[in-house]
Protein backbone atom coordinates (compact mmCIF):
# COMPACT_ATOMS: atom_id res chain seq x y z
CA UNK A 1 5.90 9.72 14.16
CA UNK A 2 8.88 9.51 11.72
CA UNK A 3 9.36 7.02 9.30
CA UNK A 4 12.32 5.94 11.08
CA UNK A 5 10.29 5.12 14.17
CA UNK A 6 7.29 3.22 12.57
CA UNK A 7 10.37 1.44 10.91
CA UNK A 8 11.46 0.56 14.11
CA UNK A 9 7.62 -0.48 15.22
CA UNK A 10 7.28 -2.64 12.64
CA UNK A 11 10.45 -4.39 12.27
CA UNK A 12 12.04 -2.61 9.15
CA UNK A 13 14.73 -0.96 7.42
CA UNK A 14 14.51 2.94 7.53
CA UNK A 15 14.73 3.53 3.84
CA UNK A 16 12.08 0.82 2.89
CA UNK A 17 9.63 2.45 4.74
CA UNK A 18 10.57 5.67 2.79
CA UNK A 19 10.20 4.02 -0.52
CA UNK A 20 6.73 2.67 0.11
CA UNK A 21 5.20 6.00 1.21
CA UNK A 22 6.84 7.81 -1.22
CA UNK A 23 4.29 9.40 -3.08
CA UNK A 24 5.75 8.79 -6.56
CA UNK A 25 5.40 5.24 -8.51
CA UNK A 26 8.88 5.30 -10.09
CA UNK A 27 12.01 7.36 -9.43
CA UNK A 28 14.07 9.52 -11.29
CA UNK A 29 15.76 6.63 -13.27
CA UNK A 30 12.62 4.96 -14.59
CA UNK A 31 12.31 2.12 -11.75
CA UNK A 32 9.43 1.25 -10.36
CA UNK A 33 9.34 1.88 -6.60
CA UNK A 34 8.79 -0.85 -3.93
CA UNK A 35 5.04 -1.79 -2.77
CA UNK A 36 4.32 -1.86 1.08
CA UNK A 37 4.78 -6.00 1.70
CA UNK A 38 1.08 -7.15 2.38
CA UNK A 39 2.54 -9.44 5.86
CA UNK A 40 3.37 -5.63 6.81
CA UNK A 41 -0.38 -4.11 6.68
CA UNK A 42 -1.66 -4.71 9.26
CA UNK A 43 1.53 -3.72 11.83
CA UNK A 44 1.43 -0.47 10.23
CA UNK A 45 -2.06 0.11 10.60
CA UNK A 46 -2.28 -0.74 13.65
CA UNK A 47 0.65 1.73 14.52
CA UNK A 48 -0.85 4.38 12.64
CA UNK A 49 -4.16 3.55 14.12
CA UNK A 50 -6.37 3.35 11.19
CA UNK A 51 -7.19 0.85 8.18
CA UNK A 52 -6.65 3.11 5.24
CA UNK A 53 -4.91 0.77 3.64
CA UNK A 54 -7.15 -1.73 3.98
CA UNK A 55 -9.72 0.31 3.10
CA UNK A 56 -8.64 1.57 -0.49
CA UNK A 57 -7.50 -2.16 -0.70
CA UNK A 58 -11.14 -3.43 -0.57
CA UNK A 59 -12.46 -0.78 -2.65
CA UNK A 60 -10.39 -1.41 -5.43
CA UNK A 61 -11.09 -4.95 -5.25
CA UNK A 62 -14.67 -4.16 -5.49
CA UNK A 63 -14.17 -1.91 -8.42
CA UNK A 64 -12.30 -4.39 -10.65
CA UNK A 65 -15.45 -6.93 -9.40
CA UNK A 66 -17.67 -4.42 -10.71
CA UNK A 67 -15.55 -4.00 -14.01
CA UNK A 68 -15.37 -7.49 -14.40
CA UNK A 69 -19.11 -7.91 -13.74
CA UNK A 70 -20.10 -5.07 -16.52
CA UNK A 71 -17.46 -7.02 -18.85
CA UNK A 72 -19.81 -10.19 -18.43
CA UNK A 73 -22.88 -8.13 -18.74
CA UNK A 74 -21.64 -7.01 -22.44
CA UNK A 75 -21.02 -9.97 -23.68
């Protein structure tokens, strides 16, 4: 699948999808790069037919739990 068709799937402009899969955070001039809009998750998921996204979503949330926790612990 191009990123012009799951742009089309999904109900989005072409070059946005580009942007958020891009693999670099900023580009060339400095600026930070546009994020994948969360109301968009789960259409592309679904298109792409897994939750990856979801997935390192939840683990990071757990991590920064678990930092947060230690933090506490320390104190």
């Amino acid at each position: 699948m191009t990123k012009a068709q799951l742009a089309e799937e999904i109900g989005a402009h072409a070059p946005h999808v580009t942007i958020w899969f891009h693999p670099e955070t900023y580009d060339k001039h400095g600026n930070r790069r546009a994020d994948l809009p969360a109301e968009k998750i789960a259409d592309v998921e679904q298109i792409l037919g897994n939750r990856a996204i979801t997935q390192w979503l939840v683990k990071r949330a757990v991590l920064n739990l678990m930092e947060e926790y230690q933090a506490d612990m320390r104190r």
